[in-house]
N, C-alpha and C. Protein backbone atom coordinates (compact mmCIF):
# COMPACT_ATOMS: atom_id res chain seq x y z
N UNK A 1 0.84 -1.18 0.00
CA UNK A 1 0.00 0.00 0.00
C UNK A 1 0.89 1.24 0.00
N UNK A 2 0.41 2.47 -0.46
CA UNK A 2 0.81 3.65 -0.50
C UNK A 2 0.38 4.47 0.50
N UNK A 3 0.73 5.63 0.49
CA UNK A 3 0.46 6.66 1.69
C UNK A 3 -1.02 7.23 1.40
N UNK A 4 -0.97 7.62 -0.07
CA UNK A 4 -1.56 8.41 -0.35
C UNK A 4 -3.22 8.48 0.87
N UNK A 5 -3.74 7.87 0.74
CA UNK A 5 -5.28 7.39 1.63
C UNK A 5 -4.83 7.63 2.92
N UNK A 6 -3.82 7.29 3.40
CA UNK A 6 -3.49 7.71 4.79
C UNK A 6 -3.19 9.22 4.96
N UNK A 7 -2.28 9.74 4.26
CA UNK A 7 -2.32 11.23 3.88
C UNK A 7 -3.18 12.02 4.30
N UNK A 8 -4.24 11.68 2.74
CA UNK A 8 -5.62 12.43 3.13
C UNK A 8 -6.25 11.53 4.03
N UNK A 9 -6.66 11.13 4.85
CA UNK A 9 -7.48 10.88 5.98
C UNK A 9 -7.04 11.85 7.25
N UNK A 10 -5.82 11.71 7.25
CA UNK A 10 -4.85 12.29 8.07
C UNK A 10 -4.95 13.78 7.90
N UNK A 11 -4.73 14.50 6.72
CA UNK A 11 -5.00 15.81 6.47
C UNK A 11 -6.72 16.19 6.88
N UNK A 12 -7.94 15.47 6.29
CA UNK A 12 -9.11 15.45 6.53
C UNK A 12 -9.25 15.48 8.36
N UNK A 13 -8.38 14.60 9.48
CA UNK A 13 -9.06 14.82 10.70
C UNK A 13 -8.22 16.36 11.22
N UNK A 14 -7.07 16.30 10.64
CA UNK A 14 -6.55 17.73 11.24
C UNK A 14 -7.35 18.88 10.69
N UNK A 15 -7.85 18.98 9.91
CA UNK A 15 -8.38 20.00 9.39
C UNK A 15 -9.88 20.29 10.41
N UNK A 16 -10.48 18.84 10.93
CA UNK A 16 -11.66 19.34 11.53
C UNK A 16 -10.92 19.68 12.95
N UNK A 17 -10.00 19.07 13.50
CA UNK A 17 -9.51 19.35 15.05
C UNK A 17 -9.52 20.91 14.83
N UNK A 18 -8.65 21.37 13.51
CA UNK A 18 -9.14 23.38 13.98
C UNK A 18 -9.95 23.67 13.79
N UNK A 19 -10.83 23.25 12.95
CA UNK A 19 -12.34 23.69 13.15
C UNK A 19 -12.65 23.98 14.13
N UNK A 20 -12.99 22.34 14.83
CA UNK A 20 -13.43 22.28 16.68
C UNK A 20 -12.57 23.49 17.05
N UNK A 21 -11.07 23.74 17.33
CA UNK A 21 -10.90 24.38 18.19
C UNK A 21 -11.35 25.66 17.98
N UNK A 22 -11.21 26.39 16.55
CA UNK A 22 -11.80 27.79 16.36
C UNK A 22 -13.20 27.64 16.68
N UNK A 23 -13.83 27.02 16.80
CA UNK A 23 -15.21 27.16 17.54
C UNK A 23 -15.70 26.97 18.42
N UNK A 24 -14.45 26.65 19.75
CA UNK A 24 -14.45 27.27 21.05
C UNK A 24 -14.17 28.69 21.31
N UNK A 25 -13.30 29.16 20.61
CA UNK A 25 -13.24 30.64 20.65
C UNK A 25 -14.80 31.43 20.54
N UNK A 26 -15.03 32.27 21.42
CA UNK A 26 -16.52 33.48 21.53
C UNK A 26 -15.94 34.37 20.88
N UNK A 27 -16.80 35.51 20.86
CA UNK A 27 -16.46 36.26 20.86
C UNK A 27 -16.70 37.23 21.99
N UNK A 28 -15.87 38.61 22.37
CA UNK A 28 -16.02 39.49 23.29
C UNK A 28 -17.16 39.45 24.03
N UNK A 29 -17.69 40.03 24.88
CA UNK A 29 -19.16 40.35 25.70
C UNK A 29 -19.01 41.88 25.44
N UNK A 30 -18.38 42.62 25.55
CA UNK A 30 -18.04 44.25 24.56
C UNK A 30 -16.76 44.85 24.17
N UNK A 31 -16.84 46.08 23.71
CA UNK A 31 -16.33 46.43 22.52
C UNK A 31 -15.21 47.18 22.82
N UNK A 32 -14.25 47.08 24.19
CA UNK A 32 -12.96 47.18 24.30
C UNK A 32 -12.08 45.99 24.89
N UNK A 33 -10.73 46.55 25.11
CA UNK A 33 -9.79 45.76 25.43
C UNK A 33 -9.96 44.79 26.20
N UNK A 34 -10.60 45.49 27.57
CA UNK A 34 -11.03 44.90 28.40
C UNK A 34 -12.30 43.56 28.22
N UNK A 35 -12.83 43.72 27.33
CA UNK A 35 -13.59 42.38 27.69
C UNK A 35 -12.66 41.48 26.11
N UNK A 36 -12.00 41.71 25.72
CA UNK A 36 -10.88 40.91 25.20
C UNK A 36 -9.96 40.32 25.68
N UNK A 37 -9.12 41.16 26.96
CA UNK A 37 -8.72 40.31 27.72
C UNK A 37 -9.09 39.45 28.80
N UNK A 38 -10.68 39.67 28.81
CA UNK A 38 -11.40 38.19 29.29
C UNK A 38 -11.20 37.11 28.65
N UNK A 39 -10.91 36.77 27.00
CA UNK A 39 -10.93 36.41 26.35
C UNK A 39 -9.45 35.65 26.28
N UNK A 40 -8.74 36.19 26.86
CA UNK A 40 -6.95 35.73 26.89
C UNK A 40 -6.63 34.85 27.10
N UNK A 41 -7.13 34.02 28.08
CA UNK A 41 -6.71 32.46 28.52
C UNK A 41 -7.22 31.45 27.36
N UNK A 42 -8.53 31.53 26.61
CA UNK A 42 -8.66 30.96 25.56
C UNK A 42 -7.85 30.79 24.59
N UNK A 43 -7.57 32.30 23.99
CA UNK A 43 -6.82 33.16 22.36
C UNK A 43 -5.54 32.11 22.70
N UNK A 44 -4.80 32.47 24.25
CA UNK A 44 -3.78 31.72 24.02
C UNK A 44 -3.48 29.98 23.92
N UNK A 45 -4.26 29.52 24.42
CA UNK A 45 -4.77 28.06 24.56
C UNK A 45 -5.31 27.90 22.74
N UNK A 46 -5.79 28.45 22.44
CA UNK A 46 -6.24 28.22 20.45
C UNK A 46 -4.62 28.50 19.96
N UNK A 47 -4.22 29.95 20.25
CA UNK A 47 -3.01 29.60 19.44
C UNK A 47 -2.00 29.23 19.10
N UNK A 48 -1.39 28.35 20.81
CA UNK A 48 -0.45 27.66 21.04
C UNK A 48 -0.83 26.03 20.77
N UNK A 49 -2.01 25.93 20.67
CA UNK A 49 -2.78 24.46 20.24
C UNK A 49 -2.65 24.29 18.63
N UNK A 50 -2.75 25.64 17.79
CA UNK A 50 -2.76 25.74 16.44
C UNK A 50 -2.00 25.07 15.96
N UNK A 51 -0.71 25.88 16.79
CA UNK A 51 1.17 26.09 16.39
C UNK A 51 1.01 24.37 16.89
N UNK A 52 0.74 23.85 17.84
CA UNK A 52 1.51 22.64 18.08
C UNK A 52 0.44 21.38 16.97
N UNK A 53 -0.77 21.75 16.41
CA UNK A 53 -1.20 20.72 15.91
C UNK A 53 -0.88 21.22 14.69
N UNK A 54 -0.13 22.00 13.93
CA UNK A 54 0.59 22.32 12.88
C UNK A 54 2.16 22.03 12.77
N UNK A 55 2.36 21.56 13.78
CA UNK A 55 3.87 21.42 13.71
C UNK A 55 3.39 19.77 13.41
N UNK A 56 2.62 18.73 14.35
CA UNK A 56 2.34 17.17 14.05
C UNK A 56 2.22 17.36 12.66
N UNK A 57 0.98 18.15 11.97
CA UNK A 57 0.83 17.77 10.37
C UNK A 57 1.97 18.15 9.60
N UNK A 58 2.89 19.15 9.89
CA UNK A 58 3.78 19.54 8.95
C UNK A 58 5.08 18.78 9.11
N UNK A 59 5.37 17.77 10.16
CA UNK A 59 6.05 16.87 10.36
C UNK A 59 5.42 15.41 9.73
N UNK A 60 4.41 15.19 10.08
CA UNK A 60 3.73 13.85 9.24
C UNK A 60 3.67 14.35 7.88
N UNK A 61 3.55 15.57 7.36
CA UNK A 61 3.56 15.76 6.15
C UNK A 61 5.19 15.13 5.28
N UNK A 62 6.08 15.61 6.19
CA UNK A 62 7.50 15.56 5.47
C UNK A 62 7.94 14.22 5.57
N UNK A 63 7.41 13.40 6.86
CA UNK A 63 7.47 11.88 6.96
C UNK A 63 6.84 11.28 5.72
N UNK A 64 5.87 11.54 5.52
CA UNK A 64 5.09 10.50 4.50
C UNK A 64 6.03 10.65 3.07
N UNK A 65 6.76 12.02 3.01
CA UNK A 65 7.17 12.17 1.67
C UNK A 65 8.53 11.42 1.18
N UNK A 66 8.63 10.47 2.68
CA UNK A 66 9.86 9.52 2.90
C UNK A 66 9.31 8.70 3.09
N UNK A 67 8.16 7.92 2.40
CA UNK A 67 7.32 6.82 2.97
C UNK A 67 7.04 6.21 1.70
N UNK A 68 7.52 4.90 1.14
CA UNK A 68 7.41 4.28 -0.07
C UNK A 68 5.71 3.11 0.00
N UNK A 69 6.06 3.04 1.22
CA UNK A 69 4.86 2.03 1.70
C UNK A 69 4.21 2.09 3.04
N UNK A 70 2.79 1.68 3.46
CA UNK A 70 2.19 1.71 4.72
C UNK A 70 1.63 -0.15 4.81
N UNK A 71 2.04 -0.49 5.68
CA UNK A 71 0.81 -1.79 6.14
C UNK A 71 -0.09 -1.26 7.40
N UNK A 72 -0.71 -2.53 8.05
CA UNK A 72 -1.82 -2.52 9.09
C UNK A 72 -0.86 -2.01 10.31
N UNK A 73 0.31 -1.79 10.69
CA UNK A 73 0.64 -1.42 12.01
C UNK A 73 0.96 0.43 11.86
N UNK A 74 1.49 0.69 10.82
CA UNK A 74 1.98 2.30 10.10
C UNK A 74 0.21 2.74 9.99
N UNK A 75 -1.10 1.78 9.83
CA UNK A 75 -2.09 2.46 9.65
C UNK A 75 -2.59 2.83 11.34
N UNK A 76 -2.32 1.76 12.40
CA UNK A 76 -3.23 2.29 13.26
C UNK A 76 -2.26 3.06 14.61
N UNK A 77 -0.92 2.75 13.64
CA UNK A 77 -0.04 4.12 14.80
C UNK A 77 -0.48 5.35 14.46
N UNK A 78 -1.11 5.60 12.73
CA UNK A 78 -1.37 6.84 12.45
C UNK A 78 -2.59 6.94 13.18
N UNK A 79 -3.65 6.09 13.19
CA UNK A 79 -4.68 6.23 14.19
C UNK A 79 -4.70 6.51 15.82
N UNK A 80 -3.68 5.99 16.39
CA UNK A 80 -2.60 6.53 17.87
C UNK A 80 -3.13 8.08 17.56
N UNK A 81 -1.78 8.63 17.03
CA UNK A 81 -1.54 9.77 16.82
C UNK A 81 -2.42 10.65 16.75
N UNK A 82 -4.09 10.66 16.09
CA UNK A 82 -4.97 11.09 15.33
C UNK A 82 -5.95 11.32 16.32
N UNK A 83 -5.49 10.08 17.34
CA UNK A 83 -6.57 9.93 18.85
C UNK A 83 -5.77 11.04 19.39
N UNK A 84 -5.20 11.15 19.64
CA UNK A 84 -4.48 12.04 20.78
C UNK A 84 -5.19 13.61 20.50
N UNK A 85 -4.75 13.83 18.94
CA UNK A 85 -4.51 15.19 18.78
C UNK A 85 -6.33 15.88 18.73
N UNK A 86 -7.21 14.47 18.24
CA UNK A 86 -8.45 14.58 18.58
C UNK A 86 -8.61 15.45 20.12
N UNK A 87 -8.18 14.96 20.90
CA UNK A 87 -8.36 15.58 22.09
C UNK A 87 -8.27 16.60 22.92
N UNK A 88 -7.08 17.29 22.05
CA UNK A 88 -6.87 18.91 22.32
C UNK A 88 -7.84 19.74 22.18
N UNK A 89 -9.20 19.82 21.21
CA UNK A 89 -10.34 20.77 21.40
C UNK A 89 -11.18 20.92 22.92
N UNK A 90 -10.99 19.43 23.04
CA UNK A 90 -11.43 19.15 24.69
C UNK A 90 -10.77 20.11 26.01
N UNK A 91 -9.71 19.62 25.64
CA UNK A 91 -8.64 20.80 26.58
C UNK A 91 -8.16 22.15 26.97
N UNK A 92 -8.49 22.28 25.77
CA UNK A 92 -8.64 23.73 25.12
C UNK A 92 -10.03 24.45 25.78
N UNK A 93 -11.01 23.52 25.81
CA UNK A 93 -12.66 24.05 26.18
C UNK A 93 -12.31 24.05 27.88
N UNK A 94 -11.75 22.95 28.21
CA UNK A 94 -11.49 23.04 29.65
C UNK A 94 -10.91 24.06 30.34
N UNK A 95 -9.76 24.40 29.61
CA UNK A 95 -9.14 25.95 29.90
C UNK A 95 -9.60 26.76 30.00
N UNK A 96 -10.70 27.40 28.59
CA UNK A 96 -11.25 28.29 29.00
C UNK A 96 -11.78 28.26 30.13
N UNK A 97 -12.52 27.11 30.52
CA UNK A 97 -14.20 27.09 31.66
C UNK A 97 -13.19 27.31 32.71
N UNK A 98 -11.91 26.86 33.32
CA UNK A 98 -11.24 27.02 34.55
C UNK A 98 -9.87 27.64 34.44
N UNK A 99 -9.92 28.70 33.20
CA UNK A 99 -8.38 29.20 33.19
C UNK A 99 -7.44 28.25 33.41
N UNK A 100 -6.45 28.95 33.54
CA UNK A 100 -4.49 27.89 33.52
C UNK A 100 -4.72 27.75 34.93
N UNK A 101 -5.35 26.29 35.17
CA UNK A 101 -4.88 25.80 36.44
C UNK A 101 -4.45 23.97 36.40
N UNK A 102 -4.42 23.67 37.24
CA UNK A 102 -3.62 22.73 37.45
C UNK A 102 -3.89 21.75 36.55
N UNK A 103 -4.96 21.07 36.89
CA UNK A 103 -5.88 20.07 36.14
C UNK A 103 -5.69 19.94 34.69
N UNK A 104 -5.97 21.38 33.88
CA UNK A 104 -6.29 21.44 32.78
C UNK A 104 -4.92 21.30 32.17
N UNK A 105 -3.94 22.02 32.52
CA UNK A 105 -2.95 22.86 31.94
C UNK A 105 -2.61 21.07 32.02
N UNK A 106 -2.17 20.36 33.53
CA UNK A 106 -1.59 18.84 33.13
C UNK A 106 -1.97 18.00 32.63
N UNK A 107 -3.38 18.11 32.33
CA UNK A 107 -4.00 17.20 31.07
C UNK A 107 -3.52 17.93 29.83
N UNK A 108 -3.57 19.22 29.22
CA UNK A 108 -2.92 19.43 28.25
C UNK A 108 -1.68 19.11 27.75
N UNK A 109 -0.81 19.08 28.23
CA UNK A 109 0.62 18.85 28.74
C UNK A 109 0.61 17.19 28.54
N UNK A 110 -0.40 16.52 28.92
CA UNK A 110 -0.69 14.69 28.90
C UNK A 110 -1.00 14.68 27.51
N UNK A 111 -1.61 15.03 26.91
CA UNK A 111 -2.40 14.72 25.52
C UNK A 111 -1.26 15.58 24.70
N UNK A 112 -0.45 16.11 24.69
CA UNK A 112 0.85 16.69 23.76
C UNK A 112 1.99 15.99 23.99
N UNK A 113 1.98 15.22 24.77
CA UNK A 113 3.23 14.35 25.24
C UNK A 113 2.90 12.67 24.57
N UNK A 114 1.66 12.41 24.52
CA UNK A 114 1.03 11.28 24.24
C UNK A 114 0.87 11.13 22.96
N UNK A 115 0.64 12.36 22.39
CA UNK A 115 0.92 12.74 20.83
C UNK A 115 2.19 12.54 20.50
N UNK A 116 3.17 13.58 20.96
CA UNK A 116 4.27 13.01 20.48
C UNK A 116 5.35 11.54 20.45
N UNK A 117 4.51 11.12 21.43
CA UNK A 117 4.85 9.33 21.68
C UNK A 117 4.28 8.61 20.79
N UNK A 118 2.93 9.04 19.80
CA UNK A 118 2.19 8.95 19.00
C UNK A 118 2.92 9.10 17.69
N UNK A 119 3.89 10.12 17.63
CA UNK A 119 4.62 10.10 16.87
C UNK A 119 5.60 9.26 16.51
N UNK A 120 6.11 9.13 17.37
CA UNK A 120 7.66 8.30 17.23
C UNK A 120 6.90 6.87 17.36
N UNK A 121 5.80 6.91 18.05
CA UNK A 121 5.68 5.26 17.26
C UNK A 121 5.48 5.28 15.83
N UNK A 122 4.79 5.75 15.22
CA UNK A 122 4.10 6.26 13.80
C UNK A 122 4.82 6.37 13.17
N UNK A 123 6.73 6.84 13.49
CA UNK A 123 7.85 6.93 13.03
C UNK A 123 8.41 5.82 12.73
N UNK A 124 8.48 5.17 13.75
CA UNK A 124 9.53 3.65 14.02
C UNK A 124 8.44 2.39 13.23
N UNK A 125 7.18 2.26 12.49
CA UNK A 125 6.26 1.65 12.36
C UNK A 125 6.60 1.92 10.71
N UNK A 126 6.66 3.21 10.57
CA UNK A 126 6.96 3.62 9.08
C UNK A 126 8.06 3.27 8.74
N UNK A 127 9.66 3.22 9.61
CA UNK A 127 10.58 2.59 9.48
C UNK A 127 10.73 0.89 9.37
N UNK A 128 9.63 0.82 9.95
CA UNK A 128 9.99 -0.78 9.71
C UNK A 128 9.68 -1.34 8.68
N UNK A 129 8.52 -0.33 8.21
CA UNK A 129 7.68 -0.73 6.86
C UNK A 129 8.39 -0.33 5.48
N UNK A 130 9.84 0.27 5.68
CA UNK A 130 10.41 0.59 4.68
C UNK A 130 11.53 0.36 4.75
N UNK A 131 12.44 -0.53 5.46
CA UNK A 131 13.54 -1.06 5.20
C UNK A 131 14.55 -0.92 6.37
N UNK A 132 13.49 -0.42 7.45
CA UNK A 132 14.44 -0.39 8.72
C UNK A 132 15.54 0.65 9.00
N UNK A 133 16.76 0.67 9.51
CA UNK A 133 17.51 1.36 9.60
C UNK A 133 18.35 2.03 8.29
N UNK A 134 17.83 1.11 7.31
CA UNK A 134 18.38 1.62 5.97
C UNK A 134 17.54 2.65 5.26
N UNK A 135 16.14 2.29 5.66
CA UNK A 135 15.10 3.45 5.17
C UNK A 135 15.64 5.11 5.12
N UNK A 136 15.18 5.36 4.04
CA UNK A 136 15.23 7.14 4.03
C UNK A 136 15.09 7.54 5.09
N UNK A 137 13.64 7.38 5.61
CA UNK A 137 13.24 8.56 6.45
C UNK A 137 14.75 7.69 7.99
N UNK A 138 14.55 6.64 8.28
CA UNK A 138 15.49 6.46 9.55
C UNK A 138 16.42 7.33 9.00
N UNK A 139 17.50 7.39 7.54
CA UNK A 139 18.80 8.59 7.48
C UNK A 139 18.50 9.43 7.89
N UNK A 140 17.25 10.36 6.91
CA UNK A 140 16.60 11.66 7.00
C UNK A 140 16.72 12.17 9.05
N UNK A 141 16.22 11.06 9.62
CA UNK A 141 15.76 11.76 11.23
C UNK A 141 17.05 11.63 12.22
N UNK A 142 18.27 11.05 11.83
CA UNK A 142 19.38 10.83 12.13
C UNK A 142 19.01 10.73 13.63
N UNK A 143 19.75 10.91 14.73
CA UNK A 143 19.59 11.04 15.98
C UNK A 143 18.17 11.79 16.62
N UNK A 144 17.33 12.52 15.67
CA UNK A 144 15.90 13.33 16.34
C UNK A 144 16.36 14.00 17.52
N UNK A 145 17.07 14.89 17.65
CA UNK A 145 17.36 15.58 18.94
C UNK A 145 16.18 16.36 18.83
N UNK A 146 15.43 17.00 18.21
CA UNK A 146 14.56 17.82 17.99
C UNK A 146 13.22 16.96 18.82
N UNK A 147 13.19 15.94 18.39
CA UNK A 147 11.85 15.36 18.87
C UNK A 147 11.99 14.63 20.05
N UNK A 148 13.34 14.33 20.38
CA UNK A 148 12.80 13.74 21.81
C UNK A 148 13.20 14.92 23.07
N UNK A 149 14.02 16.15 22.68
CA UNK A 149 13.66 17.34 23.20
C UNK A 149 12.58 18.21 23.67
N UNK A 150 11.79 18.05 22.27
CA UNK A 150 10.28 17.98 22.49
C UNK A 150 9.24 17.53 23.28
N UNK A 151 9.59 15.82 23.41
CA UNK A 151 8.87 15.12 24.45
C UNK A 151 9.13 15.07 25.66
N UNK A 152 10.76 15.19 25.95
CA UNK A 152 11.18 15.89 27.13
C UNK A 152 10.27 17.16 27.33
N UNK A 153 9.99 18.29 26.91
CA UNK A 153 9.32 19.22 27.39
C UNK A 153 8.52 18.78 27.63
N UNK A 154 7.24 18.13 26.98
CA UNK A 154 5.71 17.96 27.20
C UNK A 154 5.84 17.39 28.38
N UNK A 155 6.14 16.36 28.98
CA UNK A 155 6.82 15.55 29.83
C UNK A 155 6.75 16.22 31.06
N UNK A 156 8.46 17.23 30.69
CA UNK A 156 8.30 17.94 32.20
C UNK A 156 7.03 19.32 32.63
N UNK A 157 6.29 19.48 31.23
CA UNK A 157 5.44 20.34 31.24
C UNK A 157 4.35 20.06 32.31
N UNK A 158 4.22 18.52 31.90
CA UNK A 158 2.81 17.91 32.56
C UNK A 158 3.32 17.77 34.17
N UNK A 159 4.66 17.48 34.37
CA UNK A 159 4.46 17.26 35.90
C UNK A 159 4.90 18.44 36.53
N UNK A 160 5.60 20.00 35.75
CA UNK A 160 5.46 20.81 35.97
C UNK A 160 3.83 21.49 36.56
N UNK A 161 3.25 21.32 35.72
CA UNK A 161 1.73 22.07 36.50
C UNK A 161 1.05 21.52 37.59
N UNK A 162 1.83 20.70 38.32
CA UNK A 162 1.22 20.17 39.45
C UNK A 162 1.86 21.41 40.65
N UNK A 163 2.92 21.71 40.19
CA UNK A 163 3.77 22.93 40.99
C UNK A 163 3.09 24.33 40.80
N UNK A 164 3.68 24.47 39.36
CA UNK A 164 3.22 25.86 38.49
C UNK A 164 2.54 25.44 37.45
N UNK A 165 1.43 25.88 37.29
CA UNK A 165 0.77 25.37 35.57
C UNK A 165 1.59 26.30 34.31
N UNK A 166 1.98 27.92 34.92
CA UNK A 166 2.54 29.05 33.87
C UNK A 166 3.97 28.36 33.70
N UNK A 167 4.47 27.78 35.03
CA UNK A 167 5.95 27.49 33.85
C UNK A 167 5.51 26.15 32.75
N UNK A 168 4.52 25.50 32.80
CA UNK A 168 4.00 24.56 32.01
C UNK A 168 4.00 24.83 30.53
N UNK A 169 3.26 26.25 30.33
CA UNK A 169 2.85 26.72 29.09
C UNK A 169 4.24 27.62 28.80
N UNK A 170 4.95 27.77 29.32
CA UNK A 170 6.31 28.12 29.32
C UNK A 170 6.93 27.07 28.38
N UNK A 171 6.98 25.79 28.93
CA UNK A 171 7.80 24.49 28.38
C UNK A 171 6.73 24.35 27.42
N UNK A 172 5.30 24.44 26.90
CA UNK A 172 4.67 23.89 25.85
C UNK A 172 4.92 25.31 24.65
N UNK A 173 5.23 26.12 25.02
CA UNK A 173 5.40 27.38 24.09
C UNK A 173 7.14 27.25 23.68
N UNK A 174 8.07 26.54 24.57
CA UNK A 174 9.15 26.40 24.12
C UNK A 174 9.23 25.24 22.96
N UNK A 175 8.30 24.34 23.21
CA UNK A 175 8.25 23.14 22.40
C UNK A 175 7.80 23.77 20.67
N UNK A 176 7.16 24.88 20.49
CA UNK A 176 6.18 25.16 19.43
C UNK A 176 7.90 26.11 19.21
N UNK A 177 8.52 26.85 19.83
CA UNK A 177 9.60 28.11 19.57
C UNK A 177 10.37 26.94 18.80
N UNK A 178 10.71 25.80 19.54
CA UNK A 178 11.82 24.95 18.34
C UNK A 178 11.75 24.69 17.28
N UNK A 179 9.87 24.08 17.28
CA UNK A 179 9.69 23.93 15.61
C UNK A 179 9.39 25.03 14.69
N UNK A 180 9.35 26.03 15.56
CA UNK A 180 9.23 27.38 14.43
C UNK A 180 10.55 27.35 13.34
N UNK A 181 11.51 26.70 14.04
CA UNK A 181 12.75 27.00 13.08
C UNK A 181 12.56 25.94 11.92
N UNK A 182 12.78 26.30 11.08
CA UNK A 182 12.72 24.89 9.96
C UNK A 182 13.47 23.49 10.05
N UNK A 183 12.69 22.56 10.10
CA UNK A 183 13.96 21.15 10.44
C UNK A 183 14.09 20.83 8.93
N UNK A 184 14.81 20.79 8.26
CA UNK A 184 15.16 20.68 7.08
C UNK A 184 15.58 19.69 6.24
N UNK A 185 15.94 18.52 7.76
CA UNK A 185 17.05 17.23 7.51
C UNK A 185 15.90 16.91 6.64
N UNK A 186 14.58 16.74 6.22
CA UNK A 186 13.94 15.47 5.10
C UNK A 186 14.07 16.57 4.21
N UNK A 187 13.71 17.60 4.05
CA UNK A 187 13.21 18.20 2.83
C UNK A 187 15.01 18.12 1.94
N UNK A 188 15.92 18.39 3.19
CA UNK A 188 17.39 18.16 2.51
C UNK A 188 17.50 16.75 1.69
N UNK A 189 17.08 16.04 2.23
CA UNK A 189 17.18 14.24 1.81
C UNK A 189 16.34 14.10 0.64
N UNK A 190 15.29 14.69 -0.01
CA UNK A 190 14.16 14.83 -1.04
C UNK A 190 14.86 15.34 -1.82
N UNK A 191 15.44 16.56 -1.69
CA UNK A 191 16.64 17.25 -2.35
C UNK A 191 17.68 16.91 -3.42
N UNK A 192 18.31 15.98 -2.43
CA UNK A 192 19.63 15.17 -2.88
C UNK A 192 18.93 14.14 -3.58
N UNK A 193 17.85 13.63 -3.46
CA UNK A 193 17.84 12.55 -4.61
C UNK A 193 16.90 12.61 -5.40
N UNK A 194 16.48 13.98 -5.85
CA UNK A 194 16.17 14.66 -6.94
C UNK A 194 17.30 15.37 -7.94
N UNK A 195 17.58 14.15 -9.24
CA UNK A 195 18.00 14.66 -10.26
C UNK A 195 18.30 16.14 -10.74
N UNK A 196 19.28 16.77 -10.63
CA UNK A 196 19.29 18.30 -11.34
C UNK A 196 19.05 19.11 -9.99
């Protein structure tokens, strides 16, 4: 089998998760600052949820483009993954109803950490399904300092908010600052073994 169907299925549930989440966002109760920054604990909970369920698709995006083949275990790690990120609209709604407190912020912090474990299985599943340690994408991700850095944060994020929930969203806003930078190692590897 090919990616392609997994792809779009995959593109199809991310696309409704922002839906859901942009339609927890209200709008104001009136027409200054002030009842906008009622609004603040949400805005930031939508747009640090955006950034991090845009960094999963734009990473599964560059994975698949190192993906010659999928069987039945590469299909339901992508289903793992798909559960998790399902769950952030939930979290997101929770925030608002009780602001950044403990509960919410370490269930958020649980379901971004669980995702990204979601990942690297989804990773190592796709590797096996393509030739193992010889596979592209295994060259392409060389050591992943990036991603298990990552899960280190979510990690200490979640047992962070049992202390502080703000240094939480601290470590989940540092996690989204890394992937802002471009990881380049696949798109470099697509590169090189494109002719001309």
């Amino acid at each position: 089998m090919n990616s392609a169907r997994l792809e779009a299925f995959t593109d199809g549930v991310i696309a409704i998760v922002i839906t859901i989440m942009v339609l927890e966002l209200h709008v104001p109760q009136g027409a200054d600052l002030a009842a906008l920054k009622a609004q603040a604990p949400i805005l930031l909970a939508y747009v640090l949820s955006y950034v991090n369920v845009g960094i999963f698709w734009n990473n599964h995006h560059h994975m698949l483009h190192m993906t010659d083949k999928v069987n039945g275990a590469v299909l339901w790690a992508n289903l793992n993954l798909l559960f998790w990120l399902t769950l952030i609209p939930f979290v997101i709604r929770w925030i608002d109803e009780t602001g950044f407190t403990t509960a919410p912020v370490a269930a958020y912090g649980f379901i971004l950490a669980c995702a990204a474990i979601g990942y690297v299985i989804l990773q190592r599943q796709i590797i096996a399904a393509n030739g193992g340690a010889e596979s592209r994408l295994a060259r392409a991700l060389g050591n992943d300092l990036k991603g298990k850095l990552s899960l280190l944060l979510y990690v200490t994020g979640f047992a962070v908010a049992f202390v502080q929930p703000w240094l939480s969203i601290a470590a989940y806003i540092a996690v989204a600052l890394i992937w802002l930078i471009p990881d380049r190692r696949i798109e470099d590897r697509l590169r090189g073994a494109r002719p001309g």
